[in-house]
Protein backbone atom coordinates (compact mmCIF):
# COMPACT_ATOMS: atom_id res chain seq x y z
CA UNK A 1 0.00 0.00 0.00
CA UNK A 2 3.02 2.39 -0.54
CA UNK A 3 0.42 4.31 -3.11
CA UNK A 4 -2.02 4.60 -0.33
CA UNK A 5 -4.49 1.97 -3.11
CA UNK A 6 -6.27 -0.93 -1.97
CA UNK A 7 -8.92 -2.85 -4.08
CA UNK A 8 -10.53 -5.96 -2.68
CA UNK A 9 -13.26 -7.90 -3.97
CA UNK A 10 -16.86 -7.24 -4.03
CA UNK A 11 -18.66 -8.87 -1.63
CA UNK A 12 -21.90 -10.70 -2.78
CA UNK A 13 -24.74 -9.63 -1.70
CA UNK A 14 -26.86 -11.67 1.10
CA UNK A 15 -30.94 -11.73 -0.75
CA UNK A 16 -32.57 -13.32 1.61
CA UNK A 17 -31.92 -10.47 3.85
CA UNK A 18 -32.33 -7.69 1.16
CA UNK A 19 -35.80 -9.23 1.17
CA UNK A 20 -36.12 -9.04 4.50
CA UNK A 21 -36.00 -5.66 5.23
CA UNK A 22 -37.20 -3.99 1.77
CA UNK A 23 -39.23 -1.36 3.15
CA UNK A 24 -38.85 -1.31 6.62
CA UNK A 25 -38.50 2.26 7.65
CA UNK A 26 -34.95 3.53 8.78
CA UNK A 27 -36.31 4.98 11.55
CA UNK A 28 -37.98 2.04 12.85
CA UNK A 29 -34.72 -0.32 12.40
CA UNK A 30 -32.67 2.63 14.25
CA UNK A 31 -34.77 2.06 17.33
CA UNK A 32 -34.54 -1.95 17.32
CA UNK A 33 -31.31 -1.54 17.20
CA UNK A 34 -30.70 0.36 19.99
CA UNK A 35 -31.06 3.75 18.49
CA UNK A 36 -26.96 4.00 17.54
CA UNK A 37 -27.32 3.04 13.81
CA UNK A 38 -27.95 5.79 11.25
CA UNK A 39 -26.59 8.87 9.82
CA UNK A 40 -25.74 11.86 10.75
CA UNK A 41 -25.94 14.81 7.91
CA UNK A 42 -26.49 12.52 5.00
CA UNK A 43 -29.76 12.85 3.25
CA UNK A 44 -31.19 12.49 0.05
CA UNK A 45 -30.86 14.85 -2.63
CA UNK A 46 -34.16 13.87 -5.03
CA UNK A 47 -37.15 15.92 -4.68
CA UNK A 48 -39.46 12.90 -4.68
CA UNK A 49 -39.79 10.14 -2.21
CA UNK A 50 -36.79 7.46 -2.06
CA UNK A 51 -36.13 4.12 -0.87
CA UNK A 52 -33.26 1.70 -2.06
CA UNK A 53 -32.55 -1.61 -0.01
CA UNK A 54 -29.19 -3.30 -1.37
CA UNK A 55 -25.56 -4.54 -1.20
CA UNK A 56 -22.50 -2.11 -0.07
CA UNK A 57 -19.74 -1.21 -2.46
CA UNK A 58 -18.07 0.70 -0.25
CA UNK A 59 -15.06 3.35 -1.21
CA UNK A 60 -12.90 5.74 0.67
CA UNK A 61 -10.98 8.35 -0.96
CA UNK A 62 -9.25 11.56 -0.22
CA UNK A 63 -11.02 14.78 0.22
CA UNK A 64 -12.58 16.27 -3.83
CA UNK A 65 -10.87 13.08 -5.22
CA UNK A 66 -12.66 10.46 -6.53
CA UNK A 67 -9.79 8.94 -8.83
CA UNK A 68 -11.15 5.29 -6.80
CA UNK A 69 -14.20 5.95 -7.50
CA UNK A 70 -14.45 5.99 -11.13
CA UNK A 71 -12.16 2.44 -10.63
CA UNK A 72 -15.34 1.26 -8.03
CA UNK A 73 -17.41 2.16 -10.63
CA UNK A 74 -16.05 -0.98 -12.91
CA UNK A 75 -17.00 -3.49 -10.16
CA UNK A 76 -20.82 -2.71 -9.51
CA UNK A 77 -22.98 -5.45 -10.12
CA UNK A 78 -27.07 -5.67 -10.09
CA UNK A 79 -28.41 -4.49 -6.81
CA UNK A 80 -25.07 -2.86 -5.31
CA UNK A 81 -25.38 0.21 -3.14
CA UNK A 82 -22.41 2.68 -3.89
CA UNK A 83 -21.65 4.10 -0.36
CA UNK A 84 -18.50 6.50 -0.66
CA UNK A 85 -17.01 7.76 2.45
CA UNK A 86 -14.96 11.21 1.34
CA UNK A 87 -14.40 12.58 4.79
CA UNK A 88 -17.05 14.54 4.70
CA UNK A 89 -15.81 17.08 2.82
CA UNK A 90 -18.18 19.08 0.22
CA UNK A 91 -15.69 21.57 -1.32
CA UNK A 92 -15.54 19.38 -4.71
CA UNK A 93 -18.41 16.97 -6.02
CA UNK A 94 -17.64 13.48 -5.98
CA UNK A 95 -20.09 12.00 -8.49
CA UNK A 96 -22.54 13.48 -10.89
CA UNK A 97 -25.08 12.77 -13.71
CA UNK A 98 -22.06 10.85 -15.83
CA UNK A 99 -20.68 8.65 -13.47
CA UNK A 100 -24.44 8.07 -11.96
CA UNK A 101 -25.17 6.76 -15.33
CA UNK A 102 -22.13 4.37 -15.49
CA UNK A 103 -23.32 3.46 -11.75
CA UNK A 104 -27.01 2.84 -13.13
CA UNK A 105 -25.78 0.98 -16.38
CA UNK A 106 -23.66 -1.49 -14.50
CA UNK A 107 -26.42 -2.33 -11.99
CA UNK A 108 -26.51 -0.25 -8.88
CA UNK A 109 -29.31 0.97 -7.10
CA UNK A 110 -28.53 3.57 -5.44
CA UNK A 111 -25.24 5.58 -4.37
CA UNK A 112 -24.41 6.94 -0.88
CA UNK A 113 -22.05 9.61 -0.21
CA UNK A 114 -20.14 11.73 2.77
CA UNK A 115 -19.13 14.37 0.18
CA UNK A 116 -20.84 16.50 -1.92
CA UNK A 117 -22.62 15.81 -5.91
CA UNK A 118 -23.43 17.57 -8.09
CA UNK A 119 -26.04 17.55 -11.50
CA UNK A 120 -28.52 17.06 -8.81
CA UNK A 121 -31.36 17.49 -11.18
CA UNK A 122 -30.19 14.12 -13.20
CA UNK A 123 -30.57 11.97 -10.60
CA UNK A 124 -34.36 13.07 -9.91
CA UNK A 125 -34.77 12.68 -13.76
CA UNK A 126 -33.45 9.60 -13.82
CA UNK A 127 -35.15 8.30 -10.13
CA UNK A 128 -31.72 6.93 -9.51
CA UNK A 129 -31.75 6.98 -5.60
CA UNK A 130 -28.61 9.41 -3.79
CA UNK A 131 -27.94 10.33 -0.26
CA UNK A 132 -25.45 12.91 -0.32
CA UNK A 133 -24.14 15.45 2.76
CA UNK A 134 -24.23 18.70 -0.10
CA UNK A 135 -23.85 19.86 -3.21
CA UNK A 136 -21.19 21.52 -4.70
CA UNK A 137 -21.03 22.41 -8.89
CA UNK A 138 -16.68 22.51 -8.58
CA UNK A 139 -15.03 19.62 -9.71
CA UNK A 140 -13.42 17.06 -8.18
CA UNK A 141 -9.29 15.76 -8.66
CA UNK A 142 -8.06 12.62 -10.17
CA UNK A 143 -4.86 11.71 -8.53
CA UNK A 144 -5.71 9.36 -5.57
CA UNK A 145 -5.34 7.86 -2.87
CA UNK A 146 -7.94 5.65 -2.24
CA UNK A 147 -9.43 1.96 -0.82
CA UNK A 148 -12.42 -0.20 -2.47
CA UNK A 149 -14.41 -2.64 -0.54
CA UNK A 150 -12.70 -1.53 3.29
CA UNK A 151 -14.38 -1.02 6.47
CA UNK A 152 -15.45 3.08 5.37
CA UNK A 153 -17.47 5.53 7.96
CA UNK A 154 -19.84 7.65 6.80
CA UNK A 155 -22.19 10.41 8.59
CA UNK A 156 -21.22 8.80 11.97
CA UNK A 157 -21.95 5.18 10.89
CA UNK A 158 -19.45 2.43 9.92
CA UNK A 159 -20.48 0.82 7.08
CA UNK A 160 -18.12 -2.81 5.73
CA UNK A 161 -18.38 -4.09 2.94
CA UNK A 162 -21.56 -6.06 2.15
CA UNK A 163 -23.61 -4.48 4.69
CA UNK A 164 -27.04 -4.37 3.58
CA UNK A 165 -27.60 -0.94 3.23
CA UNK A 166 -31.49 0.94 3.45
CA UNK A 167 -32.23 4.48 2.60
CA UNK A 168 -35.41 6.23 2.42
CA UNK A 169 -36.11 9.84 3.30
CA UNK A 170 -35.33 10.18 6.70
CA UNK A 171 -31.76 8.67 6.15
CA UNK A 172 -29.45 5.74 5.78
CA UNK A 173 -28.68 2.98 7.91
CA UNK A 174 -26.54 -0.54 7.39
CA UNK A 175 -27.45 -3.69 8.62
CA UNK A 176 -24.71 -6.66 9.19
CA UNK A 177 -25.64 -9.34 6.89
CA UNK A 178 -25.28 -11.67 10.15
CA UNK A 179 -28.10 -9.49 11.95
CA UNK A 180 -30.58 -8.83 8.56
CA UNK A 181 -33.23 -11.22 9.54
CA UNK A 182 -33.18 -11.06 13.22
CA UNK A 183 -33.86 -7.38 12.45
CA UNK A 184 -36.41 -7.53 10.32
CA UNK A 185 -38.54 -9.98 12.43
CA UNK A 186 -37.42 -6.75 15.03
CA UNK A 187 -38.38 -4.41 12.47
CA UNK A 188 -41.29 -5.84 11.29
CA UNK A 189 -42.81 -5.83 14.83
CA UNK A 190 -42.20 -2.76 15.79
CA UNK A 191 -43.62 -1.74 12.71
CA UNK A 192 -47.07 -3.25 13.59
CA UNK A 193 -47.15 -1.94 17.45
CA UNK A 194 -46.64 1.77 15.66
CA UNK A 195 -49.63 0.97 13.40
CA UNK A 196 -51.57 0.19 16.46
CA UNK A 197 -50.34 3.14 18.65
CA UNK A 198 -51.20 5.91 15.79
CA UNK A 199 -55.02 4.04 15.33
CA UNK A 200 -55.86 4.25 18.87
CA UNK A 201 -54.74 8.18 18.71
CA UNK A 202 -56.85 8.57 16.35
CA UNK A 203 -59.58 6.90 17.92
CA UNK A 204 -59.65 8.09 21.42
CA UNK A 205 -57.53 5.42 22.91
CA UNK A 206 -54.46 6.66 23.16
CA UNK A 207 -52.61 6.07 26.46
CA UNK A 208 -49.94 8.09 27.62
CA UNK A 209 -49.82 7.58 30.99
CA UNK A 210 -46.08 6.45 30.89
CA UNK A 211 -45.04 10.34 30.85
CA UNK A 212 -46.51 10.69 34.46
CA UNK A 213 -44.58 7.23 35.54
CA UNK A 214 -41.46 8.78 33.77
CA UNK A 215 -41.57 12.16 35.63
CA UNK A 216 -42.84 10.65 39.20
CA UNK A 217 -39.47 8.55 38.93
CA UNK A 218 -37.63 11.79 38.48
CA UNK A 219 -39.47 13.30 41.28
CA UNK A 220 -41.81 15.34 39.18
CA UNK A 221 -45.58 14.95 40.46
């Protein structure tokens, strides 16, 4: 690594678990997870509603380079998530309407990035799915360094390679492929107990006596 490049293999996707939690919302697997998955500062740039539910690609490069992620770009395959960790920085764009069309083309779903994009209106045109912490028209270098398919962070959250990764419009989380069905079955009913909670507000039912239990054990009558 005396070029500061590393490239390592894909890793194939786990579908039963992709299934699995395919519309789930983000915010309900945060909290069955012990609310300490997520991002921070990452959210989607289309006007219209979004959802993806795929593999990881992930890639780290150097602040407004992306000379790894053009060579990323080569290994997508149908259903990968392009998650792109470039330190947060949004002083150059990382990927725009070209390379979202090579990412389309060669199968991806979706792309995730802490950095900036730009040709924002492209990727509503084209519904092609992308979480992104700004926007930014400048250009970005060519000239490395850079890592494909590492353990990457991004918005707060570490994301390996493989992860199954969700996004819909409150944000992004990533699921260990190890984890994906136990959380779902989590998921799943948590998602139903919400359903209930929001019918009986709305029919008179609602009970929210906890607050009083919570306070009186704080010493708040």
């Amino acid at each position: 690594m005396l070029n500061g490049i590393q490239i390592f293999e894909r890793k194939e996707p786990f579908t039963d678990g992709i299934k699995a939690l395919s519309g789930i919302p983000t915010s309900i697997l945060g909290d069955v997870t012990g609310r300490v998955i997520g991002t921070n500062g990452i959210l989607p740039v289309n006007r219209s509603a979004v959802t993806a539910c795929g593999n990881a690609l992930t890639v780290k490069v150097r602040s407004g380079d992306n000379l790894l992620l053009h060579r990323a770009l080569r290994m997508l395959k149908l259903g990968d998530v392009l998650v792109v960790d470039g330190e947060g920085d949004i002083s150059r764009a990382l990927f725009g309407e070209i390379m979202m069309t090579v990412a389309k083309k060669n199968g991806a779903i979706a792309a995730v990035l802490d950095a900036a994009i730009r040709d924002v209106e492209a990727f509503e045109d084209n519904q092609f799915p992308c979480w992104a912490r700004g926007v930014n028209l400048r250009g970005p270098y060519k000239d490395g360094p850079g890592s494909i398919n590492i353990p990457i962070s991004i918005g707060g959250m570490v994301v390996n390679p493989g992860d199954i990764i969700l996004g819909d419009s409150d944000g992004v989380v990533a699921i260990p492929p190890s984890l994906a069905l136990e959380v779902a079955h989590l998921g799943l009913a948590k998602a139903a107990q919400e359903r209930v909670t929001i019918e009986s507000i709305k029919n008179g039912s609602y009970d929210d006596s906890w607050v009083d239990t919570m306070l009186g054990q704080k010493g708040v009558s």
